[in-house]
N, C-alpha and C. Protein backbone atom coordinates (compact mmCIF):
# COMPACT_ATOMS: atom_id res chain seq x y z
N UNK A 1 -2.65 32.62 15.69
CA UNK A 1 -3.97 32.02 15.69
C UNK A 1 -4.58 32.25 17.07
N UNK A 2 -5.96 32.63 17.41
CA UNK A 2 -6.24 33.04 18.10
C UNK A 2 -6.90 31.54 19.34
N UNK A 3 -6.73 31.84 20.62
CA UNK A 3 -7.14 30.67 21.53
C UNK A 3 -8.47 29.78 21.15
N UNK A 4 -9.49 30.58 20.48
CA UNK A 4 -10.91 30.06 20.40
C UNK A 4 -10.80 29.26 19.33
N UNK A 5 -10.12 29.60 18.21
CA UNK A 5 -9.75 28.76 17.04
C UNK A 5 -8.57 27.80 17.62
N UNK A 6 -7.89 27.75 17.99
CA UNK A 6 -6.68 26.64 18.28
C UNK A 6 -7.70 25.64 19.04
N UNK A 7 -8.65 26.08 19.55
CA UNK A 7 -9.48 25.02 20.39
C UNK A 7 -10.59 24.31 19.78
N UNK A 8 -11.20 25.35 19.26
CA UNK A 8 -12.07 24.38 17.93
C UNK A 8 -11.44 23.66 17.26
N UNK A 9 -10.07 23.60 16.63
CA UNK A 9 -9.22 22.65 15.41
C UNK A 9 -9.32 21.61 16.16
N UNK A 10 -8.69 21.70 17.81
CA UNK A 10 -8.67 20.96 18.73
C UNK A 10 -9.72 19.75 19.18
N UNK A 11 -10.84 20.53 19.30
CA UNK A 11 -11.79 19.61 19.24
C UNK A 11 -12.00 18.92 18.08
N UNK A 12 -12.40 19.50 16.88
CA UNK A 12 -12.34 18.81 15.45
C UNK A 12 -11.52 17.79 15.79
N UNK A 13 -10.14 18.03 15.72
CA UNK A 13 -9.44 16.61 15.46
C UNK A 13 -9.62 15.48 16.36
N UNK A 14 -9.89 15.87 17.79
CA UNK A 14 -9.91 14.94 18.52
C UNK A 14 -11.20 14.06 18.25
N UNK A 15 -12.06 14.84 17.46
CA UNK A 15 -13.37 14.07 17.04
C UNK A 15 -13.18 13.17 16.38
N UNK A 16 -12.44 13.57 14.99
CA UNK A 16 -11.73 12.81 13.78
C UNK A 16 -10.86 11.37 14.74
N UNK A 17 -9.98 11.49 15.54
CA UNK A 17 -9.38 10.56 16.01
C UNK A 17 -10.15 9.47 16.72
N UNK A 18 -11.27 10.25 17.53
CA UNK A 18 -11.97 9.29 18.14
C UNK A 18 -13.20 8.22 17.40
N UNK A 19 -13.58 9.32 16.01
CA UNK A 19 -14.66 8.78 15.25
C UNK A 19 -14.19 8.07 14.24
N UNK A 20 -12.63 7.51 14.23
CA UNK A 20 -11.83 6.63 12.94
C UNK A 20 -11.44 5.78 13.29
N UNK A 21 -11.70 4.62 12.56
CA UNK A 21 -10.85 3.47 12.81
C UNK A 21 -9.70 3.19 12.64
N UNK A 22 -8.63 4.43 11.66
CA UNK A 22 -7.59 4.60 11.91
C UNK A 22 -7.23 5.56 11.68
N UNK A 23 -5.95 6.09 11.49
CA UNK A 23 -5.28 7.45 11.19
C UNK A 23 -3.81 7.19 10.34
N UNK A 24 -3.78 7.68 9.73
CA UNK A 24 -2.46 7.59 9.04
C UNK A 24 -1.82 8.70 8.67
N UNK A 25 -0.68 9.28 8.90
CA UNK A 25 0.27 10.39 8.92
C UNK A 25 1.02 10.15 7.82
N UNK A 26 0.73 11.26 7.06
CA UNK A 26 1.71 11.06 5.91
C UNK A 26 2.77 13.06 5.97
N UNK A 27 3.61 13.03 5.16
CA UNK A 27 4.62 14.06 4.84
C UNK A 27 4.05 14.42 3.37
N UNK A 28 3.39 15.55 3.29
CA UNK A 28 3.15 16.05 2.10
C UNK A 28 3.88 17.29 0.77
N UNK A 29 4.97 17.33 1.86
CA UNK A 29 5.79 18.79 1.29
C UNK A 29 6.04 18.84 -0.13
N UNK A 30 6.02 19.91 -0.66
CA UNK A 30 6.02 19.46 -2.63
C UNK A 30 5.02 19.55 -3.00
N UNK A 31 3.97 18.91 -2.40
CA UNK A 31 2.37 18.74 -2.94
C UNK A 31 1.74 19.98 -3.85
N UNK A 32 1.14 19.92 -4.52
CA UNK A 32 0.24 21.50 -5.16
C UNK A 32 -1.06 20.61 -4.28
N UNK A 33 -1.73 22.19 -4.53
CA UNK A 33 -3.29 22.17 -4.40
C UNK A 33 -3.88 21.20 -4.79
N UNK A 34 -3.57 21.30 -6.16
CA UNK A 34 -4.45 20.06 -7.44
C UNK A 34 -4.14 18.99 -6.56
N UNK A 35 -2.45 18.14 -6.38
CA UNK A 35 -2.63 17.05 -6.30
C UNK A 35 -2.98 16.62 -4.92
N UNK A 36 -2.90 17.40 -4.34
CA UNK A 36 -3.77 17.29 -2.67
C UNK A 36 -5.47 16.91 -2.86
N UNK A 37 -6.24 17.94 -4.25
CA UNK A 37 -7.52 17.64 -4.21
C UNK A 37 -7.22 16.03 -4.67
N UNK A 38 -6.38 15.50 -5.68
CA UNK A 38 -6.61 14.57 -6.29
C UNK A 38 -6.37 13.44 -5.14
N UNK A 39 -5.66 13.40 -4.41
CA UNK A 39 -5.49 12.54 -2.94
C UNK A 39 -6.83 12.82 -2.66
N UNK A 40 -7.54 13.65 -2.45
CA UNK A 40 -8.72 13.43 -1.89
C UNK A 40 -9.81 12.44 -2.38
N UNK A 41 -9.56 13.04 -3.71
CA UNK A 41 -10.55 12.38 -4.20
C UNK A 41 -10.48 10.64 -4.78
N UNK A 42 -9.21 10.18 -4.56
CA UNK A 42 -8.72 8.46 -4.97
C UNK A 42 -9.01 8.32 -3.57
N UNK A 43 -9.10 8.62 -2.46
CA UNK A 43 -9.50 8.20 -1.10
C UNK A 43 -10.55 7.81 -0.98
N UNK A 44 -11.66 8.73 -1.74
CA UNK A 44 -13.02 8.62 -1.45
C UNK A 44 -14.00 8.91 -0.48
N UNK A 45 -14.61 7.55 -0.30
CA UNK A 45 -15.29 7.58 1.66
C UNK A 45 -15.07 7.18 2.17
N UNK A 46 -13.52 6.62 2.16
CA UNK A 46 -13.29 5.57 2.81
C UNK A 46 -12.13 6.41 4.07
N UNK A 47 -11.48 7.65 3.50
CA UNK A 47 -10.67 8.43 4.32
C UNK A 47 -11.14 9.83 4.07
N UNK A 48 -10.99 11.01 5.48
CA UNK A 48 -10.34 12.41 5.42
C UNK A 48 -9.28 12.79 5.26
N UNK A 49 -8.79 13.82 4.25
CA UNK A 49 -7.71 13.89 4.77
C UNK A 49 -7.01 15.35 4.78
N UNK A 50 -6.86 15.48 6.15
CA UNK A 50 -6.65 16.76 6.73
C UNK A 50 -5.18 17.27 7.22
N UNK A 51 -4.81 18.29 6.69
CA UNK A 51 -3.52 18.90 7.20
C UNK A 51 -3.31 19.86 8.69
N UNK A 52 -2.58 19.23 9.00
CA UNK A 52 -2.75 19.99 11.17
C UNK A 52 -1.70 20.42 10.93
N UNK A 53 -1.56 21.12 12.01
CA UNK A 53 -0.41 21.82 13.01
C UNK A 53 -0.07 20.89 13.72
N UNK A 54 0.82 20.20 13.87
CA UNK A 54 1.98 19.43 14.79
C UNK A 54 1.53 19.59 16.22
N UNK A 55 1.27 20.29 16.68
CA UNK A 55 1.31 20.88 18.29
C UNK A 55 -0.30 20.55 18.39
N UNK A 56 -0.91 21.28 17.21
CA UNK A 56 -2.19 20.78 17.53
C UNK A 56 -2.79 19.04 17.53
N UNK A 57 -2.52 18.68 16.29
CA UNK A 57 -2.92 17.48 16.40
C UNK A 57 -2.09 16.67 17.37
N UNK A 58 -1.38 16.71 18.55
CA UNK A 58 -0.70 16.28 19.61
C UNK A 58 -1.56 16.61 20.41
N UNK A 59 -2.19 17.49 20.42
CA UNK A 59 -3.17 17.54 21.84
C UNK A 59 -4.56 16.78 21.36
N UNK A 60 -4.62 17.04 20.26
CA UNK A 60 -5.83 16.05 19.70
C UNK A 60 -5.97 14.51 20.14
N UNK A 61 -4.65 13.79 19.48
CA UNK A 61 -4.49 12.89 19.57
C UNK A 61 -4.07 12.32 21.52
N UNK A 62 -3.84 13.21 21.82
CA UNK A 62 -3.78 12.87 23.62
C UNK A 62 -5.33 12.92 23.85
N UNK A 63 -5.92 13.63 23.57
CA UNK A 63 -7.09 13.72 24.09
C UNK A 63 -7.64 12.36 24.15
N UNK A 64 -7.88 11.52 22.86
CA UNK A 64 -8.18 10.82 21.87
C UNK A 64 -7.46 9.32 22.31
N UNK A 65 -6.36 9.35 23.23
CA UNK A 65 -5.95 8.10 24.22
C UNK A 65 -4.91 7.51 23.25
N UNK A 66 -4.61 8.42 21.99
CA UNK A 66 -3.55 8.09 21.43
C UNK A 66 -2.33 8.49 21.43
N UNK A 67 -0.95 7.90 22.13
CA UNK A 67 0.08 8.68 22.17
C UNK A 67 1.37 8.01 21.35
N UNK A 68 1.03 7.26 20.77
CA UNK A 68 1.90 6.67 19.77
C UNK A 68 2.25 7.39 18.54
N UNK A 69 1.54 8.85 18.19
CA UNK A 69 1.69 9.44 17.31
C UNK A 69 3.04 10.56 17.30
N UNK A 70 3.23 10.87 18.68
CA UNK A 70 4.04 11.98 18.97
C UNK A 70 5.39 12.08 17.81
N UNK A 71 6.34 10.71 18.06
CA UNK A 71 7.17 11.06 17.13
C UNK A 71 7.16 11.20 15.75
N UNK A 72 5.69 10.74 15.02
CA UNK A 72 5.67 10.87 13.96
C UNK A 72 4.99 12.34 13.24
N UNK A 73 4.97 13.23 14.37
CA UNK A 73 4.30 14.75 14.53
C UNK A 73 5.55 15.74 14.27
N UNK A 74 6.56 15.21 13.23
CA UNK A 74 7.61 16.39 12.71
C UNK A 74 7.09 16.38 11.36
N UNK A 75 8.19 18.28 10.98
CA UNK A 75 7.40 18.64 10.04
C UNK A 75 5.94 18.78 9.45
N UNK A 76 5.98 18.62 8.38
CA UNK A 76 4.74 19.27 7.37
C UNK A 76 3.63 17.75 7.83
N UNK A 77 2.78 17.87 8.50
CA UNK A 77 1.86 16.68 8.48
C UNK A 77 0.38 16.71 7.78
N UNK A 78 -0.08 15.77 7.32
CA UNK A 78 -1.34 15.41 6.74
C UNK A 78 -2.07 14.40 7.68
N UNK A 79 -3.36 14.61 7.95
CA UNK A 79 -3.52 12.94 8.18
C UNK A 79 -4.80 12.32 7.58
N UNK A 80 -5.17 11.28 7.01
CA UNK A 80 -5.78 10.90 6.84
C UNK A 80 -6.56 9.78 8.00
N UNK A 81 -8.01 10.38 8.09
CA UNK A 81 -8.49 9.93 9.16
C UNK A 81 -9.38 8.76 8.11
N UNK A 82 -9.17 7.42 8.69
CA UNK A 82 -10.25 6.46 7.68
C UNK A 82 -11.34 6.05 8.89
N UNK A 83 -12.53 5.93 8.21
CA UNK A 83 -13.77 5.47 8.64
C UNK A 83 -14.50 4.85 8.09
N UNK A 84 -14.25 4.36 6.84
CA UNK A 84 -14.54 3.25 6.09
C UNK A 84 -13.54 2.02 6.24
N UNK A 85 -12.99 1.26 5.18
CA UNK A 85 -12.70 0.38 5.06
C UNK A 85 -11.43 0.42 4.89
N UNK A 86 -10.28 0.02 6.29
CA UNK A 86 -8.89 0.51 6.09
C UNK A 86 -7.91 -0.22 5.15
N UNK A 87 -8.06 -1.17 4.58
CA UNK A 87 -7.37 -1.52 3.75
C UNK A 87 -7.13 -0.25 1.89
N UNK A 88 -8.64 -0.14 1.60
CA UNK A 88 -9.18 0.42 0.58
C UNK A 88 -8.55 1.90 0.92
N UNK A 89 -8.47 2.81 1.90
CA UNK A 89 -7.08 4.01 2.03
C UNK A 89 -6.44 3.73 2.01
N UNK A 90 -5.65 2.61 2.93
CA UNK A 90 -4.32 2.19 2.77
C UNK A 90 -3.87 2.00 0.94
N UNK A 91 -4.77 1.32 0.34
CA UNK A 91 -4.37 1.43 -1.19
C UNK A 91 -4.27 2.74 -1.96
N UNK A 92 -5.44 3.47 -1.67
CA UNK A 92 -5.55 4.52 -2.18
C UNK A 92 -4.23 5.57 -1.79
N UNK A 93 -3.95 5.77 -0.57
CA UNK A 93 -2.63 6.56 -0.38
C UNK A 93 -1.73 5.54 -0.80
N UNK A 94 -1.13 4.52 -0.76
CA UNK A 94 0.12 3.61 -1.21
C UNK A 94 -0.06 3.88 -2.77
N UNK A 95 -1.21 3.84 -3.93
CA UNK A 95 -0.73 4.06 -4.98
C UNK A 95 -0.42 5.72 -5.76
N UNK A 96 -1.73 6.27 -4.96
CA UNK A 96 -0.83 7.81 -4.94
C UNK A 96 0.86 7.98 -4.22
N UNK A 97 1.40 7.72 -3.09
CA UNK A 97 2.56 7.93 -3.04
C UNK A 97 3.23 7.28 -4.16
N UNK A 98 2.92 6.23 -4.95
CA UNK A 98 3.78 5.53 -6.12
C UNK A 98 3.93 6.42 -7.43
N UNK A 99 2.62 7.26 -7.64
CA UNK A 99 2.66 8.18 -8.81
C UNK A 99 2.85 9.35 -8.22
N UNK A 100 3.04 10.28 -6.79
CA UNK A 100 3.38 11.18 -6.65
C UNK A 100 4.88 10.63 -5.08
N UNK A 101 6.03 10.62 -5.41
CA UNK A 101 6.96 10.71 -4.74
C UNK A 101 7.08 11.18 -3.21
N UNK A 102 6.38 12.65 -3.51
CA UNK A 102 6.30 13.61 -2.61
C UNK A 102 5.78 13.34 -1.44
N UNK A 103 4.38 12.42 -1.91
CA UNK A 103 3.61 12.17 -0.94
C UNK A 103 4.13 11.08 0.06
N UNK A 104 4.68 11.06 1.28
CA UNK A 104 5.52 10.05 2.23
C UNK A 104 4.26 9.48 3.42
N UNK A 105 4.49 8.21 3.45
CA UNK A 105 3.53 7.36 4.43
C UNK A 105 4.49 7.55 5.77
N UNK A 106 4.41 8.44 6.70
CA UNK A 106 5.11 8.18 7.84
C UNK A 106 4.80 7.13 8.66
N UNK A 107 3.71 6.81 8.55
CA UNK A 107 3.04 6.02 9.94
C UNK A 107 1.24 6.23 10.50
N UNK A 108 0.86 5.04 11.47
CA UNK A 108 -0.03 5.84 11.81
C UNK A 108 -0.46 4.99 12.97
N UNK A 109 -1.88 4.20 13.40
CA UNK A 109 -2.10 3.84 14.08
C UNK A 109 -3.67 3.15 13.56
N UNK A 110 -3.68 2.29 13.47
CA UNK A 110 -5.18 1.27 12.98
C UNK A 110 -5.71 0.76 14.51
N UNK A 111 -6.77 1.07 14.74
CA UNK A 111 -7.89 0.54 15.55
C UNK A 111 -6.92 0.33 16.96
N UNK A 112 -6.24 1.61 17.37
CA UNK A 112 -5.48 1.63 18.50
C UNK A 112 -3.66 0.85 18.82
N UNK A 113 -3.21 0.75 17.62
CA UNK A 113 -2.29 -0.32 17.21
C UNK A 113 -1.31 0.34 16.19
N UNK A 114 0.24 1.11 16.69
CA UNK A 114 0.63 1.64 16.19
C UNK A 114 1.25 0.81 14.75
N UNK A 115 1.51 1.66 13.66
CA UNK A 115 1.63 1.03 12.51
C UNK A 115 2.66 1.99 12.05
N UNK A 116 3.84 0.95 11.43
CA UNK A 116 4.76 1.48 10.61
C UNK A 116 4.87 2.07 8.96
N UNK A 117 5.29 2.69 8.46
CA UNK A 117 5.13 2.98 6.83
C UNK A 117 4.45 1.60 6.55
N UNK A 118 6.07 0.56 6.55
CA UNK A 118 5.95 -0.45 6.22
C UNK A 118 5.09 -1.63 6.33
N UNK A 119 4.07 -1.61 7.46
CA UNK A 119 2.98 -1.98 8.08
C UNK A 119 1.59 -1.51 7.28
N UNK A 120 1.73 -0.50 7.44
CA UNK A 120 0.32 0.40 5.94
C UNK A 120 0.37 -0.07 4.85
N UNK A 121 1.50 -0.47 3.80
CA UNK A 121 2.44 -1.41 2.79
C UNK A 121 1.65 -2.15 2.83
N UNK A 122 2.09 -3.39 3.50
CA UNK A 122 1.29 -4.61 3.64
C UNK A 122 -0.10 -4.44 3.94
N UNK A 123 -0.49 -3.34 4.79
CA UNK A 123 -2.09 -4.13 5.01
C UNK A 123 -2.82 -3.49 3.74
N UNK A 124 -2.13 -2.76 2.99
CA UNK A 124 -2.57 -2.11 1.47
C UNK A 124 -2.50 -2.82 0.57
N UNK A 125 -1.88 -4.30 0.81
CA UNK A 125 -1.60 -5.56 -0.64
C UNK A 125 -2.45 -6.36 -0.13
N UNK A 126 -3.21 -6.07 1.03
CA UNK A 126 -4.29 -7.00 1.18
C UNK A 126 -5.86 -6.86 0.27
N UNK A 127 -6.31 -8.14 0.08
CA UNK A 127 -7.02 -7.84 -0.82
C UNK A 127 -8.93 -7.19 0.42
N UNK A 128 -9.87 -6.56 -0.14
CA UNK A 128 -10.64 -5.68 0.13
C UNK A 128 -11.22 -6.65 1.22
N UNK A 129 -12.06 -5.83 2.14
CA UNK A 129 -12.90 -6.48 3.55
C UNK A 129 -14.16 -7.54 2.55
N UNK A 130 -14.60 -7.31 1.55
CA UNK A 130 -15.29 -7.78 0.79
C UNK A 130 -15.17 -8.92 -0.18
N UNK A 131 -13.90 -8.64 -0.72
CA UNK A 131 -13.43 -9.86 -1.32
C UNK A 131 -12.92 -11.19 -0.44
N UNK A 132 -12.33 -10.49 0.76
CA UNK A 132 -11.98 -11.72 1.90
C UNK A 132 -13.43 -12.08 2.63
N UNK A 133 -14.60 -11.05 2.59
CA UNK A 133 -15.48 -12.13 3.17
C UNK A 133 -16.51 -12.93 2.11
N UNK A 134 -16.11 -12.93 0.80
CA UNK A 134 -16.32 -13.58 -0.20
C UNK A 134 -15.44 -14.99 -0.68
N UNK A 135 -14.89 -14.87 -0.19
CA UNK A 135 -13.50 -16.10 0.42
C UNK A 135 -14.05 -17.24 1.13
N UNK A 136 -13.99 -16.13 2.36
CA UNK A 136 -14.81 -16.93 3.35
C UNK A 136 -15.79 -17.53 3.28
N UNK A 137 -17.03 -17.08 2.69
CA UNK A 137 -18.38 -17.96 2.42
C UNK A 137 -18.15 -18.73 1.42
N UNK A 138 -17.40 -18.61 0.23
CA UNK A 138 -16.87 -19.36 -0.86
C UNK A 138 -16.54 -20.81 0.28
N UNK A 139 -15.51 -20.28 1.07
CA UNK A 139 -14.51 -21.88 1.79
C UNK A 139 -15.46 -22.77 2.36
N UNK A 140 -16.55 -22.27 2.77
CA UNK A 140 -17.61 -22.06 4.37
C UNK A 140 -18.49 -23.59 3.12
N UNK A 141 -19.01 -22.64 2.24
CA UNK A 141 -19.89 -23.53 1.25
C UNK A 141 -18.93 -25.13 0.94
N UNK A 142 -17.75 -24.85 0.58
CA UNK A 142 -17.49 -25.71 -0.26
C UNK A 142 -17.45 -26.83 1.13
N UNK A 143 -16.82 -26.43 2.00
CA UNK A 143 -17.00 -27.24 3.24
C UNK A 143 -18.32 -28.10 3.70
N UNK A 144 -19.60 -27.49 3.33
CA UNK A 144 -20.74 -27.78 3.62
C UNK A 144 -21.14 -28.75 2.69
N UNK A 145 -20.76 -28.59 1.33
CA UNK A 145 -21.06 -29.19 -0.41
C UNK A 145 -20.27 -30.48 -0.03
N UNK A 146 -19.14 -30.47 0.86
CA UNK A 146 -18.42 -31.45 1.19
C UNK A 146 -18.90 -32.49 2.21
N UNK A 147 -19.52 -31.87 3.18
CA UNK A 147 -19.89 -32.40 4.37
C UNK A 147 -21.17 -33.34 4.24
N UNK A 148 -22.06 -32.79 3.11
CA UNK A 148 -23.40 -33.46 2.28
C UNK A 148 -22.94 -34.59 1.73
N UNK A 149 -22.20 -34.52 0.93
CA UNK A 149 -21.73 -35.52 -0.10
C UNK A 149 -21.07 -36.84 0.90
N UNK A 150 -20.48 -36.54 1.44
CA UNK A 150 -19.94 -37.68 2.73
C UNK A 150 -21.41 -38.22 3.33
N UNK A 151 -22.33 -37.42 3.82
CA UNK A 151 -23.36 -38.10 4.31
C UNK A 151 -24.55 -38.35 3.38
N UNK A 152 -24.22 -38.07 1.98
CA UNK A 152 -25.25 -38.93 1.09
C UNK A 152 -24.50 -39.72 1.36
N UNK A 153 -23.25 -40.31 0.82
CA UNK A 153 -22.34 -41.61 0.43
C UNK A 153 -22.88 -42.58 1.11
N UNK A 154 -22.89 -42.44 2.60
CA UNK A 154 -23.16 -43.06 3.59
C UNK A 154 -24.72 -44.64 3.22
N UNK A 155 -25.81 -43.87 3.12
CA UNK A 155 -27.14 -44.57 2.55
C UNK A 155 -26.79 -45.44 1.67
N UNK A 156 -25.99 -44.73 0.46
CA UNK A 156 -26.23 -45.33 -1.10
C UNK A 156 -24.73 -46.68 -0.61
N UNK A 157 -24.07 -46.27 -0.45
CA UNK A 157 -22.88 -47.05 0.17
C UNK A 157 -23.68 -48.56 0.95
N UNK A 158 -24.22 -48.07 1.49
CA UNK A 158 -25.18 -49.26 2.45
C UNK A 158 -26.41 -50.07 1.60
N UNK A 159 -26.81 -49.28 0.79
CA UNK A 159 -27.77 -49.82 -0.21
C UNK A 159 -26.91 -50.61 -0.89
N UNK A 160 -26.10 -50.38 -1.86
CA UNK A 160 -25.23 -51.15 -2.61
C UNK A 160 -24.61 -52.35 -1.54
N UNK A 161 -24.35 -52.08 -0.35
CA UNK A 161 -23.91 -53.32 0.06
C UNK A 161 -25.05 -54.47 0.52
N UNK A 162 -26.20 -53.76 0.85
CA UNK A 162 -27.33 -54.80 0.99
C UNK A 162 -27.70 -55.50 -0.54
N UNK A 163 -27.85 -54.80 -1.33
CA UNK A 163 -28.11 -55.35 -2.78
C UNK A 163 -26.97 -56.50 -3.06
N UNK A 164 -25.79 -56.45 -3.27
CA UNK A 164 -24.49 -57.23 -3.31
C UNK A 164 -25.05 -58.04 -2.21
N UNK A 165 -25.45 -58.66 -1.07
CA UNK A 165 -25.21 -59.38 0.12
C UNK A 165 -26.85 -60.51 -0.64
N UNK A 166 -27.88 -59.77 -1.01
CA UNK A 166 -29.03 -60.17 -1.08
C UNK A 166 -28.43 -60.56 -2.59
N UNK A 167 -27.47 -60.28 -3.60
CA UNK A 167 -27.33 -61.02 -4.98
C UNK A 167 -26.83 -62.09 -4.65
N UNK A 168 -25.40 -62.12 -3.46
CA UNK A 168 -24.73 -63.09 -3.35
C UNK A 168 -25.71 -64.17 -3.18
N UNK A 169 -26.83 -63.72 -1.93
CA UNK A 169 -27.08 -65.28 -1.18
C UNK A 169 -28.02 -66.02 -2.62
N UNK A 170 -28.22 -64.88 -3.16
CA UNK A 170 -29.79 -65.52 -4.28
C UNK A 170 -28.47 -66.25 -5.52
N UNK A 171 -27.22 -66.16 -5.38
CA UNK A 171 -26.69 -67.27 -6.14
C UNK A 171 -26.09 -68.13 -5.23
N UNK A 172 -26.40 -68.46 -4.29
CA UNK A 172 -25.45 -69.19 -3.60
C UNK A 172 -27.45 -70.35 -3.17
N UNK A 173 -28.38 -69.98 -3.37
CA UNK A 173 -29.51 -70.68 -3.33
C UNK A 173 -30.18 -70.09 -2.14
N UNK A 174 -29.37 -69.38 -1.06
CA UNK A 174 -30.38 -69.24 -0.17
C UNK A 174 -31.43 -68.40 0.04
């Protein structure tokens, strides 16, 4: 491969690394064409996902202030660069590796924070950035629906005890 091209890939990736909120390294060996497009396409917009040269994407990823990747830069590498919503790749590659074997989660690194297979796993059984901030305003409300109701109580609570105080005295004659 010639210097001008090893340096363009070079730049490319280091772009990809710097313009993602995460990266994830997977082992693709076995793969066909087809099921590589089909990884692409259960990813969506939420990931790239690009096959490097080892040596190259090491200088990428140095560039890029990431060096947590090095040991996971053997063999055949893929990476999927996400820039959408990292949970929603993390699913998308975790249930493709479940229907294709081949496909191996080595590792990667989320928002500067190295991450294990087993780490991608879990943050892939998490449920979507959307549904948790649908949670949240769900909890947020009911808290508020709660916080009202305590300070109606308050008035009507006080009314009823003036009414009771003003029945008592009107049987007691005064």
């Amino acid at each position: 491969m010639a210097k001008a091209d090893k340096n363009g890939i070079i730049a490319e990736l280091t772009r990809e690394f710097e313009g993602s909120s995460a990266a994830v390294l997977t082992e693709y060996r076995g793969l066909t064409v087809a099921q590589l497009k089909e990884l692409r396409g259960s990813l969506g917009g939420h990931a790239k996902f690009a096959v490097a040269k080892n040596t190259l994407a090491k200088i990428a990823a140095k560039r890029a202030g990431i060096t947590s990747l090095d040991p996971l830069l053997q063999g055949p590498t893929a990476i999927a660069f996400v820039k959408g919503d990292v949970v929603e790749a993390a699913k998308g590659l975790r249930d493709f590796a479940k229907a294709n074997p081949l496909l191996v989660i080595k590792g990667g690194v989320v928002e500067g924070k190295s991450m294990t297979p087993e780490e991608i796993t879990k943050l892939a059984d998490l449920e979507s950035r959307e549904v948790l901030l649908a949670k949240l305003a769900g909890a947020l409300k009911a808290k508020q629906s709660q916080a009202a109701a305590v300070f109606a109580a308050l008035p009507t609570q006080m009314a009823r005890l003036a009414e009771a105080l003003r029945a008592k005295r009107e049987q007691a004659g005064e």
